[in-house]
C-alpha atoms as a PDB file:
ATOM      1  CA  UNK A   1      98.129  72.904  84.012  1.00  0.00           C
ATOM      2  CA  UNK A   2      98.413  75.271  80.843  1.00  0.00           C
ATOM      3  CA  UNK A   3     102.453  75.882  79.729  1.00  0.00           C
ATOM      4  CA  UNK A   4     103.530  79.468  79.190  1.00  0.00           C
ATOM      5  CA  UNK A   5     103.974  80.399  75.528  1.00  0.00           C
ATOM      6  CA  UNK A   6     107.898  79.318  74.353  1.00  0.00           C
ATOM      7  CA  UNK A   7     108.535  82.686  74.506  1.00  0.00           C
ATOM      8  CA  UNK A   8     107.785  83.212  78.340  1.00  0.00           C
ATOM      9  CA  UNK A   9     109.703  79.787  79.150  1.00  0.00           C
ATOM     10  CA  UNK A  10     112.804  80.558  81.302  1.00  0.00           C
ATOM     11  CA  UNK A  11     115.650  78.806  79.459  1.00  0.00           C
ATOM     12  CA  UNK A  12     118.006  78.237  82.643  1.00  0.00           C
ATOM     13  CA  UNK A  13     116.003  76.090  85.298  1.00  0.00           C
ATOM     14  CA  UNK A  14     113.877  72.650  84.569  1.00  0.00           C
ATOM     15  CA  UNK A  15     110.269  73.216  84.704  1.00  0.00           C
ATOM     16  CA  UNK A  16     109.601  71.651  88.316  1.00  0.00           C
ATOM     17  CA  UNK A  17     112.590  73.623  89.611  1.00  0.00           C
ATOM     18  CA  UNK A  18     111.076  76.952  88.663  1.00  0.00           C
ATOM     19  CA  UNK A  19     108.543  77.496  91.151  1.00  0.00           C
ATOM     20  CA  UNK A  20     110.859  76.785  94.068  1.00  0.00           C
ATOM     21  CA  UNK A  21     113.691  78.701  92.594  1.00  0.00           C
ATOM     22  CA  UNK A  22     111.336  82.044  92.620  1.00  0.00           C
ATOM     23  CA  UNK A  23     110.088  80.600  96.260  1.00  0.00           C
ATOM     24  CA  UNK A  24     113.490  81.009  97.677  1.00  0.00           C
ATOM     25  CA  UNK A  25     114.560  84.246  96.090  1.00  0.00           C
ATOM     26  CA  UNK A  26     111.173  85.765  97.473  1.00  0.00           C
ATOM     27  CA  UNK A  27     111.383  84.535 101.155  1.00  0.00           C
ATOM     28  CA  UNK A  28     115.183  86.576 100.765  1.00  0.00           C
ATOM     29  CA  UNK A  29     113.210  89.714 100.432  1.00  0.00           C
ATOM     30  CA  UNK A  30     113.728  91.818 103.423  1.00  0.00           C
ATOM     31  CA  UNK A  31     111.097  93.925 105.533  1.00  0.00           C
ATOM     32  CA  UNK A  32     110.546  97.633 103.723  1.00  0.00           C
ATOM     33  CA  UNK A  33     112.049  96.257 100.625  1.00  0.00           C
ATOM     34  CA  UNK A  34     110.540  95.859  97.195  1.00  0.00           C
ATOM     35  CA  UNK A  35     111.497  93.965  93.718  1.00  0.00           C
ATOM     36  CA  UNK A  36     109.965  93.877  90.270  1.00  0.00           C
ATOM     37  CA  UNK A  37     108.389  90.684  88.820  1.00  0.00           C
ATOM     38  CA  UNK A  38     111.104  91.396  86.671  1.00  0.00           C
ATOM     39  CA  UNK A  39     113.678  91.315  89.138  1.00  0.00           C
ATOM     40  CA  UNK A  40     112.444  88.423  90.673  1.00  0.00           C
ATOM     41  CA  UNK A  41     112.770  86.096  87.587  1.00  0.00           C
ATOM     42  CA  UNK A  42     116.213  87.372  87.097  1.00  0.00           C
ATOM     43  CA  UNK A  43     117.355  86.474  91.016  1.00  0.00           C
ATOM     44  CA  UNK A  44     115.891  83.618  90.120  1.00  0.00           C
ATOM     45  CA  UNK A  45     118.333  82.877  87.118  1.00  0.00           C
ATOM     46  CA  UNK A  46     114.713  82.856  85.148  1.00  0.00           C
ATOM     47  CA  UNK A  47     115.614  85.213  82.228  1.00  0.00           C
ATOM     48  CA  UNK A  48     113.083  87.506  81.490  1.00  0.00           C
ATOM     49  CA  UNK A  49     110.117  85.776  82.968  1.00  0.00           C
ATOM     50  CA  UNK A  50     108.120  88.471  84.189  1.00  0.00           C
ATOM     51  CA  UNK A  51     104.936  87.547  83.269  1.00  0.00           C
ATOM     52  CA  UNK A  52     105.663  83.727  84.193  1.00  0.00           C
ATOM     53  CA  UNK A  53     106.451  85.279  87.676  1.00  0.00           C
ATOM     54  CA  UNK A  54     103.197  87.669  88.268  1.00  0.00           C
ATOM     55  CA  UNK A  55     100.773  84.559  87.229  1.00  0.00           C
ATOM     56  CA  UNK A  56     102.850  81.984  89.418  1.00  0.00           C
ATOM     57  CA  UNK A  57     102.795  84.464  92.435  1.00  0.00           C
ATOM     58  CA  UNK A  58      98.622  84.674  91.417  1.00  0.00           C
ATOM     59  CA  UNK A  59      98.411  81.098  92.594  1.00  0.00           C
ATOM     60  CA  UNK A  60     100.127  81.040  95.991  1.00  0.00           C
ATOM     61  CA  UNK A  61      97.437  79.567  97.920  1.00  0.00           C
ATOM     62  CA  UNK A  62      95.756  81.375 100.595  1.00  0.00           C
ATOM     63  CA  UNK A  63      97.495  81.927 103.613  1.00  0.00           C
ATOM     64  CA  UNK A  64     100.864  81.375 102.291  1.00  0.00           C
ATOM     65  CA  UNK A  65     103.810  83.085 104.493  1.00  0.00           C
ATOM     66  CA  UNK A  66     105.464  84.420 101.044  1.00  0.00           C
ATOM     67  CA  UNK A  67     106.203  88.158 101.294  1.00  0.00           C
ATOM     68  CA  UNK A  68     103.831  88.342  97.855  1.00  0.00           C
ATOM     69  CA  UNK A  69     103.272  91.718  98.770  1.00  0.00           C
ATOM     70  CA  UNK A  70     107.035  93.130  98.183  1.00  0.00           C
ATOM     71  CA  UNK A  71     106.388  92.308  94.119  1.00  0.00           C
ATOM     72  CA  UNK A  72     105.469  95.069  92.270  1.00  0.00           C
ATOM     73  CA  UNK A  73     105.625  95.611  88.306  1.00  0.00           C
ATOM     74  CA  UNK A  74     108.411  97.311  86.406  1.00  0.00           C
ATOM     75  CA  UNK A  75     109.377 100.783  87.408  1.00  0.00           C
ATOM     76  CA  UNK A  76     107.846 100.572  91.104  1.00  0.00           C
ATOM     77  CA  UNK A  77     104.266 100.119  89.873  1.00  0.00           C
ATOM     78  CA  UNK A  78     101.761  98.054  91.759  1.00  0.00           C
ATOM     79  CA  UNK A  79      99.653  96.048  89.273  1.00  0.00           C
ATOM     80  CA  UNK A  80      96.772  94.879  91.390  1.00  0.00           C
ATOM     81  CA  UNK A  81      93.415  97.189  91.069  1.00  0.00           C
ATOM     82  CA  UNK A  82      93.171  99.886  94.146  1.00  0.00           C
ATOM     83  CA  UNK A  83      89.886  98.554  94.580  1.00  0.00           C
ATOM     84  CA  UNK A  84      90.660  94.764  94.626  1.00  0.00           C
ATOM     85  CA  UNK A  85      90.853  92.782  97.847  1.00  0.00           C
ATOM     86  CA  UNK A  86      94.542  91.751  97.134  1.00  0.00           C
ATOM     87  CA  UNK A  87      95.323  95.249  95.663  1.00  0.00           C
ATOM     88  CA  UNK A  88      94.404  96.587  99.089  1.00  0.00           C
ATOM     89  CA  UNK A  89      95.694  94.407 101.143  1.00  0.00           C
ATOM     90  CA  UNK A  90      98.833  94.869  98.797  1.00  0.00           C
ATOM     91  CA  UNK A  91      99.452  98.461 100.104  1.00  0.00           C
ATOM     92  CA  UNK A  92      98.138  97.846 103.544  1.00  0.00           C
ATOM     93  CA  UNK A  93     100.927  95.358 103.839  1.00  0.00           C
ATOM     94  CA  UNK A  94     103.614  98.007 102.363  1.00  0.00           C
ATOM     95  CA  UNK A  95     102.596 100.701 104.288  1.00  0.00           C
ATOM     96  CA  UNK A  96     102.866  98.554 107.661  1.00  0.00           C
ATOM     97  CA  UNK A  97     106.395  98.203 106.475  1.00  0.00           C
ATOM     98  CA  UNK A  98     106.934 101.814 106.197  1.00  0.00           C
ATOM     99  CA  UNK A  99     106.788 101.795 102.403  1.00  0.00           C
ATOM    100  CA  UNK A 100     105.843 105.092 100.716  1.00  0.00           C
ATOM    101  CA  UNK A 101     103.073 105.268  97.701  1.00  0.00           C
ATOM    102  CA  UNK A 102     102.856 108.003  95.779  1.00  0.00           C
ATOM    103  CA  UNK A 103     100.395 107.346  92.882  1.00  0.00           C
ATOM    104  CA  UNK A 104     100.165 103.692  92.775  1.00  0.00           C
ATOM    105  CA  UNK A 105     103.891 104.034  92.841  1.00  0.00           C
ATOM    106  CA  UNK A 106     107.023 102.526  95.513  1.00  0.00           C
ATOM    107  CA  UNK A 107     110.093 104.458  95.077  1.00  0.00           C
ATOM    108  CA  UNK A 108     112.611 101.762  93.529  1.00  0.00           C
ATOM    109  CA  UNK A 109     115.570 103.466  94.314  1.00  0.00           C
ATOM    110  CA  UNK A 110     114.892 103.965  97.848  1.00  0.00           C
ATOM    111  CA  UNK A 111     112.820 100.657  98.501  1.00  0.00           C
ATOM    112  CA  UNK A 112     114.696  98.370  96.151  1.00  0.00           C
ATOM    113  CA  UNK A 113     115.874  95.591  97.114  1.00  0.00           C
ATOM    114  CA  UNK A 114     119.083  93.468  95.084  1.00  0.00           C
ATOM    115  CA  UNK A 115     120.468  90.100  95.827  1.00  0.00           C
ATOM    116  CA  UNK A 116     124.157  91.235  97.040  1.00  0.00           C
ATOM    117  CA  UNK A 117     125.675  89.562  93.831  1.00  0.00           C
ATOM    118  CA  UNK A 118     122.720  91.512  91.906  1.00  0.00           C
ATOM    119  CA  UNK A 119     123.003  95.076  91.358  1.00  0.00           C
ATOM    120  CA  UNK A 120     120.664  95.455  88.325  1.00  0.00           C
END
């Protein structure tokens, strides 16, 4: 399996611990909630491993009970292509949970969600 560039290597967590440590922040997200890949790697004590986060949450396997769907990109943005089968099941999922869009958008200030010792 390819590394990330140095760069994109969270400096806080062994590499086998990484994946679960994003695995257990996730499942914390609650129902009609959102956070930012960003966000995510942060909870996670990952740094600033954004990117790392997006293409680990790309490989969840099929089926997988992970609330995937309540990741979007910085500023609210959802990343995945209207037109893609993930990108639409994306917002289908979102808007089941009563989550506005509004231009490819999810209102972080009213959807956001923050670990209660996180609050940015």
């Amino acid at each position: 399996m390819p590394q990330p560039p140095h760069s994109a290597t969270p400096q806080h967590a062994p590499e086998d611990t990484r994946p679960s440590a994003v695995y257990l922040v996730l499942a914390q997200v609650p129902h009609g909630h959102v956070v930012s890949y960003g966000q995510l790697a942060a909870m996670a004590g990952l740094g600033r491993a954004a990117r790392w986060v997006g293409r680990l949450l790309s490989r969840l396997p099929a089926g997988s009970q992970l609330p995937w769907h309540r990741v979007v990109a910085a500023g609210g943005r959802i990343s995945l292509p209207e037109d893609s089968p993930s990108g639409q099941e994306q917002r289908a999922r979102l808007r089941a949970e009563g989550i506005s869009i509004r231009s490819g958008k999810v209102d972080m200030r009213r959807y956001g969600w923050h670990l209660p010792d996180h609050s940015g």
